[in-house]
PDB file of N, CA and C in Angstrom:
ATOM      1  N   UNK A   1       4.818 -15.640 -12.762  1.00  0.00           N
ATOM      2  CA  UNK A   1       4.810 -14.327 -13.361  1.00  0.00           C
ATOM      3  C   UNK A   1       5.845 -13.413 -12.701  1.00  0.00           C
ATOM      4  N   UNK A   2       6.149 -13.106 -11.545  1.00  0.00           N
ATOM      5  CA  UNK A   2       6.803 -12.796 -10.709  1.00  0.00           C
ATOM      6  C   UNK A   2       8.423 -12.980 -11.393  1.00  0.00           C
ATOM      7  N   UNK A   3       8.489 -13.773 -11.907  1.00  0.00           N
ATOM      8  CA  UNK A   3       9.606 -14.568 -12.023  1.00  0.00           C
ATOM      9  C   UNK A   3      10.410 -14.140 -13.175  1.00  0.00           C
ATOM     10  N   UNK A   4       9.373 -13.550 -13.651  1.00  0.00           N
ATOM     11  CA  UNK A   4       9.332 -12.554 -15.346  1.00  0.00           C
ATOM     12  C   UNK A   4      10.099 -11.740 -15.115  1.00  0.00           C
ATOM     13  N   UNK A   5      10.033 -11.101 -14.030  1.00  0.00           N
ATOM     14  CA  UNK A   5      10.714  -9.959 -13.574  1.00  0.00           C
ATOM     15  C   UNK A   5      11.902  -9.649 -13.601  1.00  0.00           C
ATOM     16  N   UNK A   6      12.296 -11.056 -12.882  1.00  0.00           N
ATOM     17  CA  UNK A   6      13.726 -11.608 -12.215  1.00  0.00           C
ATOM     18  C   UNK A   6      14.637 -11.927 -13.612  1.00  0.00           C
ATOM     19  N   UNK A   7      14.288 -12.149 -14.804  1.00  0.00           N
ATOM     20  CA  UNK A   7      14.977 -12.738 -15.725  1.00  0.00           C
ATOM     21  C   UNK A   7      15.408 -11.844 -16.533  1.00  0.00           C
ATOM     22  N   UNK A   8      16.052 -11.659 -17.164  1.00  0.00           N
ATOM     23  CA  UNK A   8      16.707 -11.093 -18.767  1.00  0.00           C
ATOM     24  C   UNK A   8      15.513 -11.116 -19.674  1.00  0.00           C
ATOM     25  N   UNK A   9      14.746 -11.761 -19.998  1.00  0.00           N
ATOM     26  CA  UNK A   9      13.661 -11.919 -20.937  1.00  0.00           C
ATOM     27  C   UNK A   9      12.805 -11.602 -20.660  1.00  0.00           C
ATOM     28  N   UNK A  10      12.560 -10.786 -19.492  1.00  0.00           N
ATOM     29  CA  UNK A  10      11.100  -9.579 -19.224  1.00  0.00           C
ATOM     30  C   UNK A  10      11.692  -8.258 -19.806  1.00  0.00           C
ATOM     31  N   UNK A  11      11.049  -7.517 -20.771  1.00  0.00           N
ATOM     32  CA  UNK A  11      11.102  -6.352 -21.096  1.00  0.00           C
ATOM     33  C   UNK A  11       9.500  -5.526 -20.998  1.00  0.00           C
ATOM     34  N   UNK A  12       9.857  -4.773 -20.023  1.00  0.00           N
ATOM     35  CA  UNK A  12       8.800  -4.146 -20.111  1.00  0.00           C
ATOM     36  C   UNK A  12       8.520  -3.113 -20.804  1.00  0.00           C
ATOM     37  N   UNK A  13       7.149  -2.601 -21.504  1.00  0.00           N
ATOM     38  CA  UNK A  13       7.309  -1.550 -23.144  1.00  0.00           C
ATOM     39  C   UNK A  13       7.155   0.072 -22.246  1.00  0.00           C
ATOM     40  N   UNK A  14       7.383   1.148 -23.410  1.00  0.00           N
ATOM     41  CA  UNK A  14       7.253   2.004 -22.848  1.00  0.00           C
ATOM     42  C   UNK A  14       5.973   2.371 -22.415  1.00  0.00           C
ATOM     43  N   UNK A  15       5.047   2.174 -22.870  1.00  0.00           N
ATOM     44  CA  UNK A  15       3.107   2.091 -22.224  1.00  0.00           C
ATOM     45  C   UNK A  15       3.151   1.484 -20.858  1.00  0.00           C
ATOM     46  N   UNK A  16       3.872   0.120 -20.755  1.00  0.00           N
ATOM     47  CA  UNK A  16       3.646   0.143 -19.565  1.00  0.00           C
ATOM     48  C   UNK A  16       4.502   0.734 -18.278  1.00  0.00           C
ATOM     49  N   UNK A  17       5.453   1.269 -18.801  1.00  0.00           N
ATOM     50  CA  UNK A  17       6.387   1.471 -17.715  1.00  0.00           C
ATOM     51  C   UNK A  17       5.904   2.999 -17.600  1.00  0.00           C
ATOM     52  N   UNK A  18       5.158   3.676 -18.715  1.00  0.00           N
ATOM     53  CA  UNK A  18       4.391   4.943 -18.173  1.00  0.00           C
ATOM     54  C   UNK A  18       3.117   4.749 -17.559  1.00  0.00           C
ATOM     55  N   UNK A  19       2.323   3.918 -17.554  1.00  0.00           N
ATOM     56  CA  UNK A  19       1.438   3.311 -17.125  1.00  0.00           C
ATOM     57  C   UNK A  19       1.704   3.053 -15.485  1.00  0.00           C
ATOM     58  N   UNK A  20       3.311   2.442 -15.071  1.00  0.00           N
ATOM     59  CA  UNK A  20       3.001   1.978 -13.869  1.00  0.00           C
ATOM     60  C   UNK A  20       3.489   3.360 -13.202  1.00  0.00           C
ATOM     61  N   UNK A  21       4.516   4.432 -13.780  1.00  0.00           N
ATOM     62  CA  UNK A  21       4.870   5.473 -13.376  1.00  0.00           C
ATOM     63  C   UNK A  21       3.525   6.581 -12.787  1.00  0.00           C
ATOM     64  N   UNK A  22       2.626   6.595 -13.723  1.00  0.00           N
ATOM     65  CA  UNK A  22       1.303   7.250 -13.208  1.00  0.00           C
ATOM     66  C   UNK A  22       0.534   6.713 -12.146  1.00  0.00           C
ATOM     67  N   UNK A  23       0.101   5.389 -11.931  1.00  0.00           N
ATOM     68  CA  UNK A  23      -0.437   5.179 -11.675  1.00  0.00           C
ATOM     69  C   UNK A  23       0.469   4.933  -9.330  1.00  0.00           C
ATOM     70  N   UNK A  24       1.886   4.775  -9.949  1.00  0.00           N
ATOM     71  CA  UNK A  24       2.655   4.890  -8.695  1.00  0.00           C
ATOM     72  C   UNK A  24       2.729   6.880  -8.014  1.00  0.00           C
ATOM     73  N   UNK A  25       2.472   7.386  -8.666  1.00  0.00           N
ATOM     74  CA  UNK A  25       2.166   8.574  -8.322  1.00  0.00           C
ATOM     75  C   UNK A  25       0.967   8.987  -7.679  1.00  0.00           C
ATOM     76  N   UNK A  26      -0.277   8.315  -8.002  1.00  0.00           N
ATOM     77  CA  UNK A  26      -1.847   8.803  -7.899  1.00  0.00           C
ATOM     78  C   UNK A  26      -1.694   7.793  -6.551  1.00  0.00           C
ATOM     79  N   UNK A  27      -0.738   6.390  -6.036  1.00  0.00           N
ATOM     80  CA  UNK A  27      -1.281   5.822  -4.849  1.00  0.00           C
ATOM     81  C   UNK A  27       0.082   6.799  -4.262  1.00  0.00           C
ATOM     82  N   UNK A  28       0.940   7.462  -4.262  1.00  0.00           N
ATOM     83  CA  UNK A  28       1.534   7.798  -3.171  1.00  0.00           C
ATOM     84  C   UNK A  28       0.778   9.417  -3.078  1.00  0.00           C
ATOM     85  N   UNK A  29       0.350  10.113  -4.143  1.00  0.00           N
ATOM     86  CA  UNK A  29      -0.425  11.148  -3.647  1.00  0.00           C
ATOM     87  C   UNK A  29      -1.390  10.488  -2.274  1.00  0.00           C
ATOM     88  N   UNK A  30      -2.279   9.456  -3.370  1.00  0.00           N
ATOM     89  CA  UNK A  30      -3.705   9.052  -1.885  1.00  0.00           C
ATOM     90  C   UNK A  30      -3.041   9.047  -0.812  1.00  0.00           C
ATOM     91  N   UNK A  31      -1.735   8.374  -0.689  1.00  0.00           N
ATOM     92  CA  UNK A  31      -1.519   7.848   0.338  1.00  0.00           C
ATOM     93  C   UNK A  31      -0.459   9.004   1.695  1.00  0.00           C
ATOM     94  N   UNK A  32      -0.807  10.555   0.920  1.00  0.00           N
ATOM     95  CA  UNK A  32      -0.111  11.629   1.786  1.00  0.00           C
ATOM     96  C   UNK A  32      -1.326  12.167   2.257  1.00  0.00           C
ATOM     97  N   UNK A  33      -2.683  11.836   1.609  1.00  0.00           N
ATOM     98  CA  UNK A  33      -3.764  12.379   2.185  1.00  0.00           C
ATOM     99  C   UNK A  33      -4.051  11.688   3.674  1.00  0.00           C
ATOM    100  N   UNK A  34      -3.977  10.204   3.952  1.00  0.00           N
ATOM    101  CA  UNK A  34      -3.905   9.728   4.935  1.00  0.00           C
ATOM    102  C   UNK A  34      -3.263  10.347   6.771  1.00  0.00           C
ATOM    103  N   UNK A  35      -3.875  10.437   7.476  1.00  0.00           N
ATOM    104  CA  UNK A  35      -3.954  10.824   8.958  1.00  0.00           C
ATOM    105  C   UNK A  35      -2.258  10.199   8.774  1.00  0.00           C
ATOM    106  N   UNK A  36      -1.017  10.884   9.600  1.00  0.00           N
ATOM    107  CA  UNK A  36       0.097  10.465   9.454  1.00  0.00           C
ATOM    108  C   UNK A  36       0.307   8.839  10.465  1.00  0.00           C
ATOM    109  N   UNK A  37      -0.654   8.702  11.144  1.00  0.00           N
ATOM    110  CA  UNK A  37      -0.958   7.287  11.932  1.00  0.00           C
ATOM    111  C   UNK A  37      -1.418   6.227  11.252  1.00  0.00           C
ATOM    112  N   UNK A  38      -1.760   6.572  10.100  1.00  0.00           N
ATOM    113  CA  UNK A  38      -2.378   5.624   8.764  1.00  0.00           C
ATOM    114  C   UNK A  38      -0.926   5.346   8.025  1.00  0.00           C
ATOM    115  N   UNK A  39      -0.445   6.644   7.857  1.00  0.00           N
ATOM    116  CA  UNK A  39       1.023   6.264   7.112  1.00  0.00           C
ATOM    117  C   UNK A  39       1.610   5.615   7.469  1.00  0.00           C
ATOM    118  N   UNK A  40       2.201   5.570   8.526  1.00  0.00           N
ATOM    119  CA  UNK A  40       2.614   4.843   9.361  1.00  0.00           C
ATOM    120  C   UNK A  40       2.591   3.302   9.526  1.00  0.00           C
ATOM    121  N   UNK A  41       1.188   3.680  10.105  1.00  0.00           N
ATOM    122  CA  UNK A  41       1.194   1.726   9.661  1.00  0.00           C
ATOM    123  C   UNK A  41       1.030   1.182   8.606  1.00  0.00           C
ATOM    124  N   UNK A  42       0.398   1.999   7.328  1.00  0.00           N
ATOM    125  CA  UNK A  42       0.935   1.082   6.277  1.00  0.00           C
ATOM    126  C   UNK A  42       1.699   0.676   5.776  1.00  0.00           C
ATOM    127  N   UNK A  43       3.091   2.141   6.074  1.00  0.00           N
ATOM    128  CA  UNK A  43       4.267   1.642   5.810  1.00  0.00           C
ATOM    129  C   UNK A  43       5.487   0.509   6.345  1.00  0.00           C
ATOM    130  N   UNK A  44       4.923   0.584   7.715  1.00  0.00           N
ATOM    131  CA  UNK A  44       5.092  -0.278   8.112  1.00  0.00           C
ATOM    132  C   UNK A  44       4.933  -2.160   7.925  1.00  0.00           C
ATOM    133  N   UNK A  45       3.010  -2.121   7.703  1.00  0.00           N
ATOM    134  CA  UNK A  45       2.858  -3.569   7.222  1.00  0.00           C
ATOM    135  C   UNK A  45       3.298  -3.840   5.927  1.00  0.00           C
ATOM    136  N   UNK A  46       3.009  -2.614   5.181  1.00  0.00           N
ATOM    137  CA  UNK A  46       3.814  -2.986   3.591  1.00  0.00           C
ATOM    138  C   UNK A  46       5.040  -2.717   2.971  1.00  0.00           C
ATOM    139  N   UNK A  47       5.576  -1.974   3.474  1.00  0.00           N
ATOM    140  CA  UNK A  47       7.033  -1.517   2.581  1.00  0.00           C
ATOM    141  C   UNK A  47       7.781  -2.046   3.753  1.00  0.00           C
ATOM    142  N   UNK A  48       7.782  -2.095   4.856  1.00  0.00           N
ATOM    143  CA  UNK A  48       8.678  -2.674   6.096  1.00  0.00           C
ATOM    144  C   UNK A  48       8.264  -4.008   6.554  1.00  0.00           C
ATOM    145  N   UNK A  49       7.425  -4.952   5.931  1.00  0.00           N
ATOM    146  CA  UNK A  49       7.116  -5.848   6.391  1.00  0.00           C
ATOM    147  C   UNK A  49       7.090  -6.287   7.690  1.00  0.00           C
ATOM    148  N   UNK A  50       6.159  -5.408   8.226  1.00  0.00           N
ATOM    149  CA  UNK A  50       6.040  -6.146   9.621  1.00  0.00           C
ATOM    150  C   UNK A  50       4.679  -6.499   9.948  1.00  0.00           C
ATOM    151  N   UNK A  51       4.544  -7.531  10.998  1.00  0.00           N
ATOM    152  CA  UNK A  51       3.425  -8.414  11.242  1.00  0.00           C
ATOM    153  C   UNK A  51       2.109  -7.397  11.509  1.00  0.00           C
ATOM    154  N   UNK A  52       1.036  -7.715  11.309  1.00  0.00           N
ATOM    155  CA  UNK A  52      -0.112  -7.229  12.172  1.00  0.00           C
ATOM    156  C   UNK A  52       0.178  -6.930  13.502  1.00  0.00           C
ATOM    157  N   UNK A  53       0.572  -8.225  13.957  1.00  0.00           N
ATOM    158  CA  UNK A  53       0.747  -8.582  15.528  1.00  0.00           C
ATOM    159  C   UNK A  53       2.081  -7.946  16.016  1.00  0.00           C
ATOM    160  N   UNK A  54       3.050  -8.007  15.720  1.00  0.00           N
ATOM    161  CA  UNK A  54       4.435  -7.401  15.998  1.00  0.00           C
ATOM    162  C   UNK A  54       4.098  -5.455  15.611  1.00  0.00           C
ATOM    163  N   UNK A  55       3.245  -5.372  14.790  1.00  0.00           N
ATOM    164  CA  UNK A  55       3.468  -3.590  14.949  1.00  0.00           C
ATOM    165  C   UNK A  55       1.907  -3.357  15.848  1.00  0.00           C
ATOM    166  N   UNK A  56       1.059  -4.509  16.535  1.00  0.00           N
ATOM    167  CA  UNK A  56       0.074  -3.718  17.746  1.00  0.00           C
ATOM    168  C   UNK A  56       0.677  -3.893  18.527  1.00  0.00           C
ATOM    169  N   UNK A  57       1.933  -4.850  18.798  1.00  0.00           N
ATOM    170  CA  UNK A  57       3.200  -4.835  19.883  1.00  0.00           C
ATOM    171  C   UNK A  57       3.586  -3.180  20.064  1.00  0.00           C
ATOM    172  N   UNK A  58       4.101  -3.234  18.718  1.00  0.00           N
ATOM    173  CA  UNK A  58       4.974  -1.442  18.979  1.00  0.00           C
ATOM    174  C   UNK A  58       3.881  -0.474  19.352  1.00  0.00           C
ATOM    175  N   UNK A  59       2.739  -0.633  19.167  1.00  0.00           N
ATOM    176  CA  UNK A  59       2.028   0.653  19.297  1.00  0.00           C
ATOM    177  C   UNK A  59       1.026   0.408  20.247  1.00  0.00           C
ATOM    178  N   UNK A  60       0.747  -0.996  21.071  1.00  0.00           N
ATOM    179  CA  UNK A  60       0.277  -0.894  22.336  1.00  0.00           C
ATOM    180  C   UNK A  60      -1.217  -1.239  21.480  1.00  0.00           C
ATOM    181  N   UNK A  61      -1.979  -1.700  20.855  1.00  0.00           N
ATOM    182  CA  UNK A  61      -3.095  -1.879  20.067  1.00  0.00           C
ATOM    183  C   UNK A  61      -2.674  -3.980  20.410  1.00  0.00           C
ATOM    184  N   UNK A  62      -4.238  -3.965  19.927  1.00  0.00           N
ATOM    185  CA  UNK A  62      -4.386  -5.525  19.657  1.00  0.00           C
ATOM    186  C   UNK A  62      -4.492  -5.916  18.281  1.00  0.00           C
ATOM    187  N   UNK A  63      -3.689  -6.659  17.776  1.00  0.00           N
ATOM    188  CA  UNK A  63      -3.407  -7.440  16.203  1.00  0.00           C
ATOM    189  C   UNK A  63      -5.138  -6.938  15.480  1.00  0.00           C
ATOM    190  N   UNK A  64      -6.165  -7.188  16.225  1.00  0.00           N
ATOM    191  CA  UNK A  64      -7.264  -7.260  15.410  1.00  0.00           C
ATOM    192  C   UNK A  64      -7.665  -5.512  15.443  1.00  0.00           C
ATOM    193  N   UNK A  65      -6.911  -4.625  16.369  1.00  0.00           N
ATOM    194  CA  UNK A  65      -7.489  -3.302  15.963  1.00  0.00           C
ATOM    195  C   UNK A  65      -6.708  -2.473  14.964  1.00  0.00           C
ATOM    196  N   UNK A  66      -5.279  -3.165  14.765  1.00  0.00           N
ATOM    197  CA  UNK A  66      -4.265  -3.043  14.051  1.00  0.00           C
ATOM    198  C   UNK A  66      -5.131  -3.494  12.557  1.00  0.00           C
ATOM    199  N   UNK A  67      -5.318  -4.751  12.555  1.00  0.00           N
ATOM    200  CA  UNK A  67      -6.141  -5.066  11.266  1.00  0.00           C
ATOM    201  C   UNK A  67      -7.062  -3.979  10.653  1.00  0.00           C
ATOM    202  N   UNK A  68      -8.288  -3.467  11.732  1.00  0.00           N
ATOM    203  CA  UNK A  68      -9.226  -2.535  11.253  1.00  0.00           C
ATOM    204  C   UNK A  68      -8.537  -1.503  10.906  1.00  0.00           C
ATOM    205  N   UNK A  69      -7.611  -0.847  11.629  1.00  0.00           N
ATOM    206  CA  UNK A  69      -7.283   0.676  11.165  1.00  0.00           C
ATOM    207  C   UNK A  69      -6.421   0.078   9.679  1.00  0.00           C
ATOM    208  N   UNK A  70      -5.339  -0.834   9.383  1.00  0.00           N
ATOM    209  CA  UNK A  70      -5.469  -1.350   8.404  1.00  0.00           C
ATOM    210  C   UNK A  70      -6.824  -1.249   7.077  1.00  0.00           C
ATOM    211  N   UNK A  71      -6.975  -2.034   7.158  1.00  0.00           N
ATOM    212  CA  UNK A  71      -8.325  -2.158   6.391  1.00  0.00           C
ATOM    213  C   UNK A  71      -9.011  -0.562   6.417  1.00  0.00           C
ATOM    214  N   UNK A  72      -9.417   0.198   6.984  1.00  0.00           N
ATOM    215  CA  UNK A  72      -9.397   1.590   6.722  1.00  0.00           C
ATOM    216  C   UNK A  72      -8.947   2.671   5.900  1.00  0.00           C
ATOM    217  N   UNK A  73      -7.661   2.663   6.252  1.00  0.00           N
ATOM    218  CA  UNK A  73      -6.666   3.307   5.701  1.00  0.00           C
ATOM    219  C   UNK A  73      -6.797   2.948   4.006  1.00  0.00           C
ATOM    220  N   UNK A  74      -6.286   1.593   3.893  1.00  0.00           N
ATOM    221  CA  UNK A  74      -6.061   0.814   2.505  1.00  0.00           C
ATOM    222  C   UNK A  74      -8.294   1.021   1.488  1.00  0.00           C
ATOM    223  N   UNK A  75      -9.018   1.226   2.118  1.00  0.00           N
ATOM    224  CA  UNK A  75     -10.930   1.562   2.340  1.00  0.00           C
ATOM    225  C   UNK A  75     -10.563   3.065   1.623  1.00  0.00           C
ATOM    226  N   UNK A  76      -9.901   4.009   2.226  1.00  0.00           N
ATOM    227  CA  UNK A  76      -9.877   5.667   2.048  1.00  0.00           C
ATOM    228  C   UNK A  76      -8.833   5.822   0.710  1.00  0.00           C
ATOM    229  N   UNK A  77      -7.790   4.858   0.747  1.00  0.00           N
ATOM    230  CA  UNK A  77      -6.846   5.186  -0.819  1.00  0.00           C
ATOM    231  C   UNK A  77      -7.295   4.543  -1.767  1.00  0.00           C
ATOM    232  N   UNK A  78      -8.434   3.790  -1.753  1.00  0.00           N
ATOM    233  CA  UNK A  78      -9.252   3.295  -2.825  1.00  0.00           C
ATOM    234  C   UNK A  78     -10.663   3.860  -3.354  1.00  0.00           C
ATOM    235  N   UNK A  79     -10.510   4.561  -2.279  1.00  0.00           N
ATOM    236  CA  UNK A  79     -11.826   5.605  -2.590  1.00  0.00           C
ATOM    237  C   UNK A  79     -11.269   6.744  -3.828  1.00  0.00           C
ATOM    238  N   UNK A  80     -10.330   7.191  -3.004  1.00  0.00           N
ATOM    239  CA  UNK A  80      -9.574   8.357  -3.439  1.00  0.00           C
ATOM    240  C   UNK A  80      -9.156   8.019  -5.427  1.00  0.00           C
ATOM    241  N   UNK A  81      -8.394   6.577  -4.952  1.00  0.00           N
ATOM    242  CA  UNK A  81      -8.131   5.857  -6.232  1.00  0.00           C
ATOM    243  C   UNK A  81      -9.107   5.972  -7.371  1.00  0.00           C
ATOM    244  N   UNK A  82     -10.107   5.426  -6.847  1.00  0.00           N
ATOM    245  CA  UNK A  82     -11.865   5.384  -7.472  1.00  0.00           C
ATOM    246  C   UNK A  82     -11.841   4.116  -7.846  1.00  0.00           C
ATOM    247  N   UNK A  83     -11.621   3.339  -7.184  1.00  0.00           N
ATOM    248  CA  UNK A  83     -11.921   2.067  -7.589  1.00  0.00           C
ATOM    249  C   UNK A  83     -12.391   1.214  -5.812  1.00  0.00           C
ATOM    250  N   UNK A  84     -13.164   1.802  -5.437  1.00  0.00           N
ATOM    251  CA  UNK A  84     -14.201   1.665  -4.597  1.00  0.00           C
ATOM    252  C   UNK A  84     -15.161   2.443  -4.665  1.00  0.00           C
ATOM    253  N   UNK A  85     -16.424   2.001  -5.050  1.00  0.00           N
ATOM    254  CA  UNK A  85     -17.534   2.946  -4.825  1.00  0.00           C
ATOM    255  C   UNK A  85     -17.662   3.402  -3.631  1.00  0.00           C
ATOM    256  N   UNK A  86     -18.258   4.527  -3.719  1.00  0.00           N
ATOM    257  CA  UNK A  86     -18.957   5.968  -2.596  1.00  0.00           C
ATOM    258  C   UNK A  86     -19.325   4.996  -1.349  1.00  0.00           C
TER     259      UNK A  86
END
C-alpha cells in the first residue's frame, strides 16, 4: 500500500486530501498542548527517528522510562483526539 504512494497511479481525491489536511491539523494542535518535554521526545522518536535507547542516551533516562513518558504523551493526544476513552 505504501507503495501506492510512490507511483504515478496513486491519485489521491479531493475528500481525502481534505480529510488528511484536517485531521493533520487536530494532531499537531493536540500535540502543542503537550508539556514541551513531551514534544520533544516525540519529535524526536517520530519525525527524527531516533531510538528509544539512543534519545534516554541524550537525556540521561533509561530506554524503558523513555518508553513510558513515550507511551504517555502519545495516551494524552489520543485523549484529546477522542479516540481513547476517559
Amino acid at each position: 500500500m505504501l507503495l501506492s504512494y510512490l507511483t504515478e497511479r496513486h491519485v489521491e481525491s479531493a475528500e481525502d486530501t481534505a480529510i488528511r489536511s484536517i485531521l493533520m491539523e487536530q494532531i499537531l494542535e493536540a500535540f502543542q498542548t503537550l508539556k514541551e518535554d513531551d514534544q520533544r521526545l516525540l519529535r524526536a522518536l517520530i519525525v527524527d527517528d531516533v531510538t528509544e535507547r539512543e534519545y534516554a542516551v541524550q537525556i540521561g533516562l533509561s530506554q524503558k522510562g523513555v518508553n513510558k513518558r513515550r507511551h504517555r504523551a502519545l495516551e494524552k493526544v489520543r485523549k484529546i483526539l477522542g479516540t481513547q476513552p476517559d
